[in-house]
N, C-alpha and C. Protein backbone atom coordinates (compact mmCIF):
# COMPACT_ATOMS: atom_id res chain seq x y z
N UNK A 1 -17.07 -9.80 -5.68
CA UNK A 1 -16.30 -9.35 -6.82
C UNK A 1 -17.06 -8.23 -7.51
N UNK A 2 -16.74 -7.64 -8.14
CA UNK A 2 -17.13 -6.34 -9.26
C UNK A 2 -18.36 -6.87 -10.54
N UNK A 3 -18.38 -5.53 -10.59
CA UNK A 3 -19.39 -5.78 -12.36
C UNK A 3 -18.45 -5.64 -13.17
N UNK A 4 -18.72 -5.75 -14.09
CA UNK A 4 -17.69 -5.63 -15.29
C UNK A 4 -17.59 -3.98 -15.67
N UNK A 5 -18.93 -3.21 -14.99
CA UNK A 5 -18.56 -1.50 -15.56
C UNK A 5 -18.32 -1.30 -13.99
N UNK A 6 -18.12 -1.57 -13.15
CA UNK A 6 -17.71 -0.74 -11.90
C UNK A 6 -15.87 -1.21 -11.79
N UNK A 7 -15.73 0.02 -11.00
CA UNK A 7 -14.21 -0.08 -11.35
C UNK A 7 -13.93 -1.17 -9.82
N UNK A 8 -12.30 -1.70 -10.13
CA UNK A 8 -11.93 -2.70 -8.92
C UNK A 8 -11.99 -1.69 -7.85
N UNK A 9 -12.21 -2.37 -6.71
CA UNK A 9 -11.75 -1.96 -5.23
C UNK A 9 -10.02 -1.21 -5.42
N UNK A 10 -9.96 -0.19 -5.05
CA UNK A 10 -8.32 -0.15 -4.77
C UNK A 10 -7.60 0.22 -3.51
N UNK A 11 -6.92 -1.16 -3.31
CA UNK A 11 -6.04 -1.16 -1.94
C UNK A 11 -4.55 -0.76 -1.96
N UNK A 12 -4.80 -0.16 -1.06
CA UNK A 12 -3.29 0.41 -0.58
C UNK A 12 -2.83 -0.50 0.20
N UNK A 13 -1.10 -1.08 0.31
CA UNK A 13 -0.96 -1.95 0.82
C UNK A 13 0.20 -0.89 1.46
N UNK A 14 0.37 -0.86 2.77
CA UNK A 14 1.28 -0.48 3.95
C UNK A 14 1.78 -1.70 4.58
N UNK A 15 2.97 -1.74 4.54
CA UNK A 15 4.12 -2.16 5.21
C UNK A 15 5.63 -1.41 5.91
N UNK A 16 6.46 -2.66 6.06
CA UNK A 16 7.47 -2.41 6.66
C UNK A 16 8.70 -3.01 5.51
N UNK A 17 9.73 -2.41 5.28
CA UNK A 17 10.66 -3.33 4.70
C UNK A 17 11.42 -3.88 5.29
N UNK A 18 11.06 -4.83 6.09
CA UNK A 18 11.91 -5.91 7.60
C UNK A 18 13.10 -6.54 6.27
N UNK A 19 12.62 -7.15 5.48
CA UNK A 19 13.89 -8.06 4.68
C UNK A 19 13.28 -8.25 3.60
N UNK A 20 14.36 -8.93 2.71
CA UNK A 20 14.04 -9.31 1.19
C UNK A 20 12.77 -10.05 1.17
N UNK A 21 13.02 -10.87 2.16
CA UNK A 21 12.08 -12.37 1.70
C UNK A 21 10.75 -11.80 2.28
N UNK A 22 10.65 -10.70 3.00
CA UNK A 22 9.34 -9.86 3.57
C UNK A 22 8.96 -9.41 2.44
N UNK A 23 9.27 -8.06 1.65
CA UNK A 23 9.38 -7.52 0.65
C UNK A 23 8.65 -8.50 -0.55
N UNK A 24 9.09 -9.72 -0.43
CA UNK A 24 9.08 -10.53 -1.81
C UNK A 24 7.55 -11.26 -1.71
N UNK A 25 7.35 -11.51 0.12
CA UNK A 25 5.90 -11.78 0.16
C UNK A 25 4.74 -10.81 0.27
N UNK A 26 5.06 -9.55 0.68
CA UNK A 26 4.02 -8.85 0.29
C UNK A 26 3.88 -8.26 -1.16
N UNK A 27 4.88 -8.22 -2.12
CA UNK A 27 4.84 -8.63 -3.68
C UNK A 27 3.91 -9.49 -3.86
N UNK A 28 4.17 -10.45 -3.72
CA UNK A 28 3.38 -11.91 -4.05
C UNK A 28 2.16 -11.42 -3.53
N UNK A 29 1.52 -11.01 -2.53
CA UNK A 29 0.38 -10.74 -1.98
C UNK A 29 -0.67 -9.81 -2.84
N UNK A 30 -0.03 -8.86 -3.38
CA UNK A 30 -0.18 -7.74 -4.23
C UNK A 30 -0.08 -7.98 -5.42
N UNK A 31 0.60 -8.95 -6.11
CA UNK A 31 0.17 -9.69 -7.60
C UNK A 31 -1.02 -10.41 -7.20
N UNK A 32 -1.37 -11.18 -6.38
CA UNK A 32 -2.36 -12.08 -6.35
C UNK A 32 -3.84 -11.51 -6.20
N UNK A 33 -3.94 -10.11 -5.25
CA UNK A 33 -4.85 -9.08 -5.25
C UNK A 33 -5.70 -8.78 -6.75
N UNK A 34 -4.13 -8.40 -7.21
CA UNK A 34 -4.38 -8.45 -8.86
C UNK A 34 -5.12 -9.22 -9.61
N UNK A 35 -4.52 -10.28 -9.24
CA UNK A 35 -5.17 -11.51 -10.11
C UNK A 35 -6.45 -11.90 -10.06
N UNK A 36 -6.69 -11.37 -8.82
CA UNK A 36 -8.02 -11.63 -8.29
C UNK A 36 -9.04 -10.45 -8.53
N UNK A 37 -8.35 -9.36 -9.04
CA UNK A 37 -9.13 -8.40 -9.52
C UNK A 37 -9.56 -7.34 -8.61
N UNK A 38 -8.49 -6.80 -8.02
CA UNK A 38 -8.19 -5.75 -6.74
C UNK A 38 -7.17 -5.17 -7.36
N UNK A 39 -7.74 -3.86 -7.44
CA UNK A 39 -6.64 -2.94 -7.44
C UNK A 39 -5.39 -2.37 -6.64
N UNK A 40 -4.64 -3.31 -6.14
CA UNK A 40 -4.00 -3.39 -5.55
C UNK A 40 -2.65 -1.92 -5.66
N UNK A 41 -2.49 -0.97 -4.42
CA UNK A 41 -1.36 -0.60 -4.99
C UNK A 41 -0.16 -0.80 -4.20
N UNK A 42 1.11 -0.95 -4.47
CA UNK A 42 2.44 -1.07 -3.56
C UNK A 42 3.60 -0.11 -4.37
N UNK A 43 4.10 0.25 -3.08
CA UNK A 43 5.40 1.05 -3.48
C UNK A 43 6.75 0.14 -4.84
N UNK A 44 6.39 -1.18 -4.70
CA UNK A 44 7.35 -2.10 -5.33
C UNK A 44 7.01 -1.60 -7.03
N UNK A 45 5.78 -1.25 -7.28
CA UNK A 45 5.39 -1.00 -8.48
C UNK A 45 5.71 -0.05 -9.16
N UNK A 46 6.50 0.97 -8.26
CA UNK A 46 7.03 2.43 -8.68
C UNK A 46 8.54 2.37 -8.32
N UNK A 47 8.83 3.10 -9.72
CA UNK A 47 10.62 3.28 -9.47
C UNK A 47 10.33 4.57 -8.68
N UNK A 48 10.47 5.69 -9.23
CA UNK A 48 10.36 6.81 -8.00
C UNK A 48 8.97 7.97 -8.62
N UNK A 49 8.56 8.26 -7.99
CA UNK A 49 6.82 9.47 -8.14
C UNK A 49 7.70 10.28 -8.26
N UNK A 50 6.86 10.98 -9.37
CA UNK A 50 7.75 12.31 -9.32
C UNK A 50 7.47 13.25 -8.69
N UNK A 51 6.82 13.15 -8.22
CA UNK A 51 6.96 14.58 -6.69
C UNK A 51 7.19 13.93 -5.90
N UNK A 52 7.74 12.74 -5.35
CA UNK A 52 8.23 12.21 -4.01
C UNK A 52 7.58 11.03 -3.96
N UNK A 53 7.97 10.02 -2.95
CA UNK A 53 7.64 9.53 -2.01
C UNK A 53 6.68 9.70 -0.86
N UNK A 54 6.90 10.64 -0.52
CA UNK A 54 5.97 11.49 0.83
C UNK A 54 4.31 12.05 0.21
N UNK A 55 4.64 12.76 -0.96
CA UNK A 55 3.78 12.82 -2.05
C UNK A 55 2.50 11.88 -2.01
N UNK A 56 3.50 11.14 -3.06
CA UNK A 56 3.03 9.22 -3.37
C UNK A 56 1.86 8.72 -2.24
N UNK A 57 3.11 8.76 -1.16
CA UNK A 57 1.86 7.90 -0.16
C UNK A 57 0.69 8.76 0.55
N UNK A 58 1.02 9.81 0.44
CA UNK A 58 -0.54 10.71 0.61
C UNK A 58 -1.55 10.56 -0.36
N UNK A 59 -1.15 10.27 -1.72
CA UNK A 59 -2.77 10.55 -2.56
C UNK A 59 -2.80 8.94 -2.46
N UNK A 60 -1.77 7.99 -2.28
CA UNK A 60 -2.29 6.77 -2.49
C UNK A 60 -3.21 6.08 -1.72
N UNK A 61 -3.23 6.72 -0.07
CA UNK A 61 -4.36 6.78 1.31
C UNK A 61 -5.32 7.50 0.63
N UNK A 62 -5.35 8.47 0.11
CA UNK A 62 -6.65 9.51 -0.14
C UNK A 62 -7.46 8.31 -1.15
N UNK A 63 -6.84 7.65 -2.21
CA UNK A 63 -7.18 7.22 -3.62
C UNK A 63 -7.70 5.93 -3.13
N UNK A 64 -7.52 5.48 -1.98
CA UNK A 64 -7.68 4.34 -2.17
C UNK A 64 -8.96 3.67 -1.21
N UNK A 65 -9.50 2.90 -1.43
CA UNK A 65 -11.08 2.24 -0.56
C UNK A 65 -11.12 2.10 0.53
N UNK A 66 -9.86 1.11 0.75
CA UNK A 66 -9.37 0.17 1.47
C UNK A 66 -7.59 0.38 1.62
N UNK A 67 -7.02 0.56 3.07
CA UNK A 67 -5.49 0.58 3.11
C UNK A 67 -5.73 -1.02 4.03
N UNK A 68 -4.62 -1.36 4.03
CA UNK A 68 -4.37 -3.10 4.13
C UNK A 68 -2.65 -2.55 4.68
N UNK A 69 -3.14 -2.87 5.91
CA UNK A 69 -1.43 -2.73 6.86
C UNK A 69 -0.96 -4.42 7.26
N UNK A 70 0.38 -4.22 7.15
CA UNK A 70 1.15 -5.47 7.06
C UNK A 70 1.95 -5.38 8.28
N UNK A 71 1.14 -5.45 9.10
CA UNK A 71 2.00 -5.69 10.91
C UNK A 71 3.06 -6.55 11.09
N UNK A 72 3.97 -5.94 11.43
CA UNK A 72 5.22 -6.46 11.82
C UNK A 72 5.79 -6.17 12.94
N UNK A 73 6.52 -6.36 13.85
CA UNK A 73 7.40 -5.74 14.69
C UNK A 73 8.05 -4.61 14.22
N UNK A 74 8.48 -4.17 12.68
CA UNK A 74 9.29 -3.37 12.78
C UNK A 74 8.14 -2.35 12.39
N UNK A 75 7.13 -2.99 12.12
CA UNK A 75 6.08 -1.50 11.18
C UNK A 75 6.00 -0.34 11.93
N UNK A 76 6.22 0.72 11.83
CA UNK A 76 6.03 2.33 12.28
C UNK A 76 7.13 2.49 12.86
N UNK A 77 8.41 1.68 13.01
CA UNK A 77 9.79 2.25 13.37
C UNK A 77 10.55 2.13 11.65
N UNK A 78 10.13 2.35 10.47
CA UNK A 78 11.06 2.39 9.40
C UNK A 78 10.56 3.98 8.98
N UNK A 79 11.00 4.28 8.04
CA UNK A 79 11.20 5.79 7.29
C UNK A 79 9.54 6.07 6.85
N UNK A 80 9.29 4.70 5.85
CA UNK A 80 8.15 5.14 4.80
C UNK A 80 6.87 4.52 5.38
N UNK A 81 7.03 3.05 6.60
CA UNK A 81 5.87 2.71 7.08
C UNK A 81 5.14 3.41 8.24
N UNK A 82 6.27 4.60 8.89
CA UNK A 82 5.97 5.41 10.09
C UNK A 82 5.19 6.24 9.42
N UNK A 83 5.64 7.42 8.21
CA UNK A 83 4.94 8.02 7.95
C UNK A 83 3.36 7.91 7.28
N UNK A 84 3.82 6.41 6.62
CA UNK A 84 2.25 6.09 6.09
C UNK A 84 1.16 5.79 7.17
N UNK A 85 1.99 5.42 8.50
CA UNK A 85 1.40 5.00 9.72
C UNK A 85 0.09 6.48 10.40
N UNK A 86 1.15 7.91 9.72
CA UNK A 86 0.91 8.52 10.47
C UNK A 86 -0.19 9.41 9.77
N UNK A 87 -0.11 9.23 8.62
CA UNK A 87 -1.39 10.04 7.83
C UNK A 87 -2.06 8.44 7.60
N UNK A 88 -2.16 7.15 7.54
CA UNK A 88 -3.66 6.83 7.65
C UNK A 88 -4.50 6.83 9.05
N UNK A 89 -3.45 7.23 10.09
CA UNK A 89 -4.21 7.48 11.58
C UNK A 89 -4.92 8.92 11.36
N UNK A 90 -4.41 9.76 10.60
CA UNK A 90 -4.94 11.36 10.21
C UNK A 90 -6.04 10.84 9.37
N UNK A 91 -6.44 10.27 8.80
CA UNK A 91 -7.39 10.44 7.97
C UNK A 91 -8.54 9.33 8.75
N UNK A 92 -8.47 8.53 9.34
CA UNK A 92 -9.16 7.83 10.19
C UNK A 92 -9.89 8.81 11.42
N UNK A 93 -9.26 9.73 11.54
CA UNK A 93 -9.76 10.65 12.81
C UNK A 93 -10.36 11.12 12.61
């Protein structure tokens, strides 16, 4: 865990939006991060960035310690988990 003057860890959490009840557990996953004193970040927490989406999930890979991917069957065939797929493989290289 942290000191009290160092700032939390902050994780980026990448997923897939397979279904509600998916959605609702990686919520839950990402409050509990919280709770636990991880800076947790998820797209659920933002109505819309104002420079985008595409935006968004670029500084949120750059900003963050730790990205935390949520493997699924559908992960890297949806809109927003392909592309996040595809710049944290860019920045890993």
């Amino acid at each position: 865990m942290t000191t009290p003057d160092a700032a939390p860890p902050r994780v980026f959490i990448s997923y897939s939006h397979d279904s509600p009840a998916h959605e609702a557990n990686v919520l839950a996953l990402a409050d509990r991060l919280r709770r636990d004193g991880i800076d947790a970040v998820l797209d659920q927490y933002e109505s819309f960035p104002p420079n985008g989406w595409i935006a968004w999930m670029k500084q949120q890979i750059r900003d963050a310690r730790f990205v935390l991917v949520i493997c699924t069957e559908a992960y890297g065939s949806g809109r927003g988990a392909a592309y996040e797929h595809q710049i944290a493989e860019q920045v890993l290289y």
